[in-house]
Protein backbone atom coordinates (compact mmCIF):
# COMPACT_ATOMS: atom_id res chain seq x y z
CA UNK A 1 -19.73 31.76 -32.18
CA UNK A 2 -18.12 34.82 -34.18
CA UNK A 3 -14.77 34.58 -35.58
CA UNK A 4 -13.58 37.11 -33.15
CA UNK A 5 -14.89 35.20 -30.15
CA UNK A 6 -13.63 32.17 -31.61
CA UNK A 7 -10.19 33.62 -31.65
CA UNK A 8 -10.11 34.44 -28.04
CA UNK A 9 -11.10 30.86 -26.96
CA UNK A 10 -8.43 29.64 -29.03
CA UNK A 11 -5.60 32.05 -27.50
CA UNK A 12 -6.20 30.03 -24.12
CA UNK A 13 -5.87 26.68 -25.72
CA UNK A 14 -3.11 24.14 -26.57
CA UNK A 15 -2.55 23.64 -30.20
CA UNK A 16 -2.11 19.48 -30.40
CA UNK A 17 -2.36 19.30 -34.04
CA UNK A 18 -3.76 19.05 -37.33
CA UNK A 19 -5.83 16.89 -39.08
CA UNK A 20 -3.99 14.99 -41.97
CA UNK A 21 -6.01 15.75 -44.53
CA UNK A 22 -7.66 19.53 -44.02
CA UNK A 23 -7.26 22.31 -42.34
CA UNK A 24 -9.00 20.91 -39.34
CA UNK A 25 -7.11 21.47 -36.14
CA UNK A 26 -7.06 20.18 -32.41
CA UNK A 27 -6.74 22.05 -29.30
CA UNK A 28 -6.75 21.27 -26.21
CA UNK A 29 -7.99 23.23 -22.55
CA UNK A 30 -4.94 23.25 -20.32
CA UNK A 31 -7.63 23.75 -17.14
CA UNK A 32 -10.15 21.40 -17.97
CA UNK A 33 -8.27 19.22 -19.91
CA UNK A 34 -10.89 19.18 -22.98
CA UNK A 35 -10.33 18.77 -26.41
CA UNK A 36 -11.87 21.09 -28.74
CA UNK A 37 -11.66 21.56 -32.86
CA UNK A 38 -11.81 24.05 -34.61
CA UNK A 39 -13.31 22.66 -38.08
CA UNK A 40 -13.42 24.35 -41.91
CA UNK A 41 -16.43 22.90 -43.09
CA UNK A 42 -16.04 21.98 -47.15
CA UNK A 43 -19.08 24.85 -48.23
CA UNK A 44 -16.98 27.36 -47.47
CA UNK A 45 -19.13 28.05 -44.45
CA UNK A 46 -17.81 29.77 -41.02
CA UNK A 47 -15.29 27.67 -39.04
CA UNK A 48 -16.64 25.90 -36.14
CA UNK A 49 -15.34 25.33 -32.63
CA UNK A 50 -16.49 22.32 -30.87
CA UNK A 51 -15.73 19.86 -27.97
CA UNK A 52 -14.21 16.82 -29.06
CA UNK A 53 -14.10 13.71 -26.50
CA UNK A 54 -10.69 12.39 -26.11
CA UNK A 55 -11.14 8.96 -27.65
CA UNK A 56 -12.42 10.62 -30.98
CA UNK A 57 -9.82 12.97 -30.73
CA UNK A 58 -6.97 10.36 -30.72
CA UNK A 59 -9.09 8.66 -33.82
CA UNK A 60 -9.59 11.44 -35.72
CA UNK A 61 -6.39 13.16 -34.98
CA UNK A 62 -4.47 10.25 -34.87
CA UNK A 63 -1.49 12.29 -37.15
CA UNK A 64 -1.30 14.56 -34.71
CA UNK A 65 -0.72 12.16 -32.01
CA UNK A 66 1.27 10.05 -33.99
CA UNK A 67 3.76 13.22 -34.49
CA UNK A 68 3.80 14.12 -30.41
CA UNK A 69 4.39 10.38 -29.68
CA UNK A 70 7.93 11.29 -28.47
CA UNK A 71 7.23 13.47 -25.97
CA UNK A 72 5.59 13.01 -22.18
CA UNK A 73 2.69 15.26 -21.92
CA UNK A 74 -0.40 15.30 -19.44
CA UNK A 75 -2.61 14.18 -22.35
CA UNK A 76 -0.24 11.13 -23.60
CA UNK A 77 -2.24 8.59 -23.01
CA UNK A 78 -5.79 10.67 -22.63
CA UNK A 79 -8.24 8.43 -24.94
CA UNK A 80 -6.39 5.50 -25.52
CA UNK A 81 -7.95 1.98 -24.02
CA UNK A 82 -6.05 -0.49 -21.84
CA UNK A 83 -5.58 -3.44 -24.19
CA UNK A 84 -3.97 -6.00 -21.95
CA UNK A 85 -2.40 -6.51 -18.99
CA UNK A 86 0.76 -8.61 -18.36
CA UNK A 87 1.86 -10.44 -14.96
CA UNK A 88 5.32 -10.57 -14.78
CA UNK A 89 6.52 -12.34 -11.54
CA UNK A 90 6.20 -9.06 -9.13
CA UNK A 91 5.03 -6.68 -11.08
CA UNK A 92 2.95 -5.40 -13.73
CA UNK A 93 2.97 -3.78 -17.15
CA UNK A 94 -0.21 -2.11 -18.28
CA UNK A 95 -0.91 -2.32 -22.41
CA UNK A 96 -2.38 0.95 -24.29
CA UNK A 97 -1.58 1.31 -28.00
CA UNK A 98 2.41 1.62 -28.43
CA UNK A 99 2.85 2.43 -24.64
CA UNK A 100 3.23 0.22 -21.91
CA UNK A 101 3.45 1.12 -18.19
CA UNK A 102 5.26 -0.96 -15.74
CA UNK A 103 4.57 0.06 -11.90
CA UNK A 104 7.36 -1.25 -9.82
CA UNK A 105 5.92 -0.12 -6.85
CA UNK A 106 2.27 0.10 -5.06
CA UNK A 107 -0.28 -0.21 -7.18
CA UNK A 108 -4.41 0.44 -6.27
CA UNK A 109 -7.41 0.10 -8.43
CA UNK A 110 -10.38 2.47 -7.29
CA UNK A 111 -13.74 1.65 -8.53
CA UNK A 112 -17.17 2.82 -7.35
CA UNK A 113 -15.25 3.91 -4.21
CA UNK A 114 -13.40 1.04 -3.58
CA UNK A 115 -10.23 0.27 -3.29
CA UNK A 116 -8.14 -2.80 -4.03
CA UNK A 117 -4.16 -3.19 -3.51
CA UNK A 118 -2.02 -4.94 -5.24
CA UNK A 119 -1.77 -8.47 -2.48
CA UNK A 120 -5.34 -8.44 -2.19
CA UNK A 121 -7.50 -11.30 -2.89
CA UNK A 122 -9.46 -9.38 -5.79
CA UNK A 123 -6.50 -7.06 -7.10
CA UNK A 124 -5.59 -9.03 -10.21
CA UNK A 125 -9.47 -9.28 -11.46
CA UNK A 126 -10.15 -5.89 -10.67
CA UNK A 127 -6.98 -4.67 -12.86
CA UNK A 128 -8.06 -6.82 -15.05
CA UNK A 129 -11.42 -5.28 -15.45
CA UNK A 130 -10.14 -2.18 -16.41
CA UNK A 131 -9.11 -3.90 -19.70
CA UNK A 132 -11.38 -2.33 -22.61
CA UNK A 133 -11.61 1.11 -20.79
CA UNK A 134 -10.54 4.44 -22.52
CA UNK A 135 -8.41 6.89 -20.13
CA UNK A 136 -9.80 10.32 -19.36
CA UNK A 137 -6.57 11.75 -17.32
CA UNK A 138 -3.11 10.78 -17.47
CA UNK A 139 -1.36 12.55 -14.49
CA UNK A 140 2.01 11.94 -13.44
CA UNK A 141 2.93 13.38 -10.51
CA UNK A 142 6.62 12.83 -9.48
CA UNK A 143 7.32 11.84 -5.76
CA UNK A 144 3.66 11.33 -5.17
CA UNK A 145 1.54 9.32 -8.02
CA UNK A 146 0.82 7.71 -11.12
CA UNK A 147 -2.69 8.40 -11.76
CA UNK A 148 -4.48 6.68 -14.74
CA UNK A 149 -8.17 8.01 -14.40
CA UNK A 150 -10.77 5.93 -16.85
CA UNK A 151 -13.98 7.48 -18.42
CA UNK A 152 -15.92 5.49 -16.15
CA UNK A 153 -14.19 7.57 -12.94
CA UNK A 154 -12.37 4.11 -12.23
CA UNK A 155 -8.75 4.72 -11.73
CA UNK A 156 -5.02 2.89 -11.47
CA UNK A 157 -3.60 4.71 -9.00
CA UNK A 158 0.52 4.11 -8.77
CA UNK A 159 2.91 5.18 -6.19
CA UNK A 160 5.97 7.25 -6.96
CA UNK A 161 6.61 7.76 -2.92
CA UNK A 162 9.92 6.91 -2.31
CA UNK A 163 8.67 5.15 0.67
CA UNK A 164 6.99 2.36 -1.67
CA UNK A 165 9.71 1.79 -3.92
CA UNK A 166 11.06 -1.97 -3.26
CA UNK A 167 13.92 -0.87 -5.82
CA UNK A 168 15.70 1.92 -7.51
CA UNK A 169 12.69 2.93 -9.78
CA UNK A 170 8.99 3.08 -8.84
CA UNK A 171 7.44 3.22 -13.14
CA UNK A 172 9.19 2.36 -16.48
CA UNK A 173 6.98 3.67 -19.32
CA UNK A 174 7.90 3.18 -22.54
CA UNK A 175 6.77 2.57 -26.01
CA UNK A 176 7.59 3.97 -29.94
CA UNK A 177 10.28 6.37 -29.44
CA UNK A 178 10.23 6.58 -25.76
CA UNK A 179 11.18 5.52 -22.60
CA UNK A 180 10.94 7.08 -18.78
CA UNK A 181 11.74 5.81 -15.63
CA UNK A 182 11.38 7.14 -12.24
């Protein structure tokens, strides 16, 4: 890819950051929700543009996400794993890195087409098998859903339908520097 050409892909991107220690920078396709970087290699050679998956994106990158860490975006949790989950009497709160999510509200694990509720005999084991898994979309609908989709195509699927809420707030998500409820 030419400079020029590579300069035209990069007008349609998202600048997320740079790399702490070069020039190296990440971007990221609003549409298709890919991560790219566009790398200086040390020779002096012709800068590359390349696809970066998510997960290596937060690792290598991890400055940039560190800086951003503040603010709710559609990529905020795109490549981190679920570490834990926690049972708190009637709900929930879902572990990844500095940010925990606490659905207040409906709450459905999809996997290989299935679907399990939270009241169902095999809910808690099949949230609990999503521990380990890196997300690949974060999407946050308001009035409709909390989608957490994993790299696998497994999802946690959370409503924000005022219908479901059994109080005044359907999600609490919070972590380092931020907190959102709605």
């Amino acid at each position: 890819m030419t400079d020029i050409e590579i300069d035209k892909v990069i007008s349609g991107l998202e600048s997320v950051g740079d790399h702490q220690y070069g020039w190296d920078t990440l971007f990221r396709d609003p549409k298709t929700r890919k991560f790219w970087e566009l790398v200086y290699p040390p020779d002096g050679g012709p800068r590359v543009l390349r696809p970066i998956a998510a997960r290596d994106a937060r690792t290598v990158y991890h400055a940039a996400f560190h800086q951003i860490r503040d603010q709710i975006h559609d990529y905020w949790l795109d490549g981190e794993t679920l570490e834990s989950v926690t049972f708190v009497a009637d709900y929930w709160q879902l572990h990844f890195g500095r940010t925990t999510i606490s659905p207040l509200t409906k709450v459905e694990v999809r996997v290989d087409g299935m679907t399990s509720c939270n009241g169902d005999e095999q809910f808690r084991n099949r949230l609990c098998e999503q521990i380990g898994k890196a997300v690949e979309k974060f999407d946050l609908t308001p009035s409709a859903a909390c989608i957490i989709s994993f790299e696998d195509q497994s999802a946690i699927w959370i409503s924000l339908d005022p219908c479901d809420y059994r109080g005044p707030e359907a999600l609490m998500i919070s972590g380092t520097g931020h907190w959102l409820s709605m």
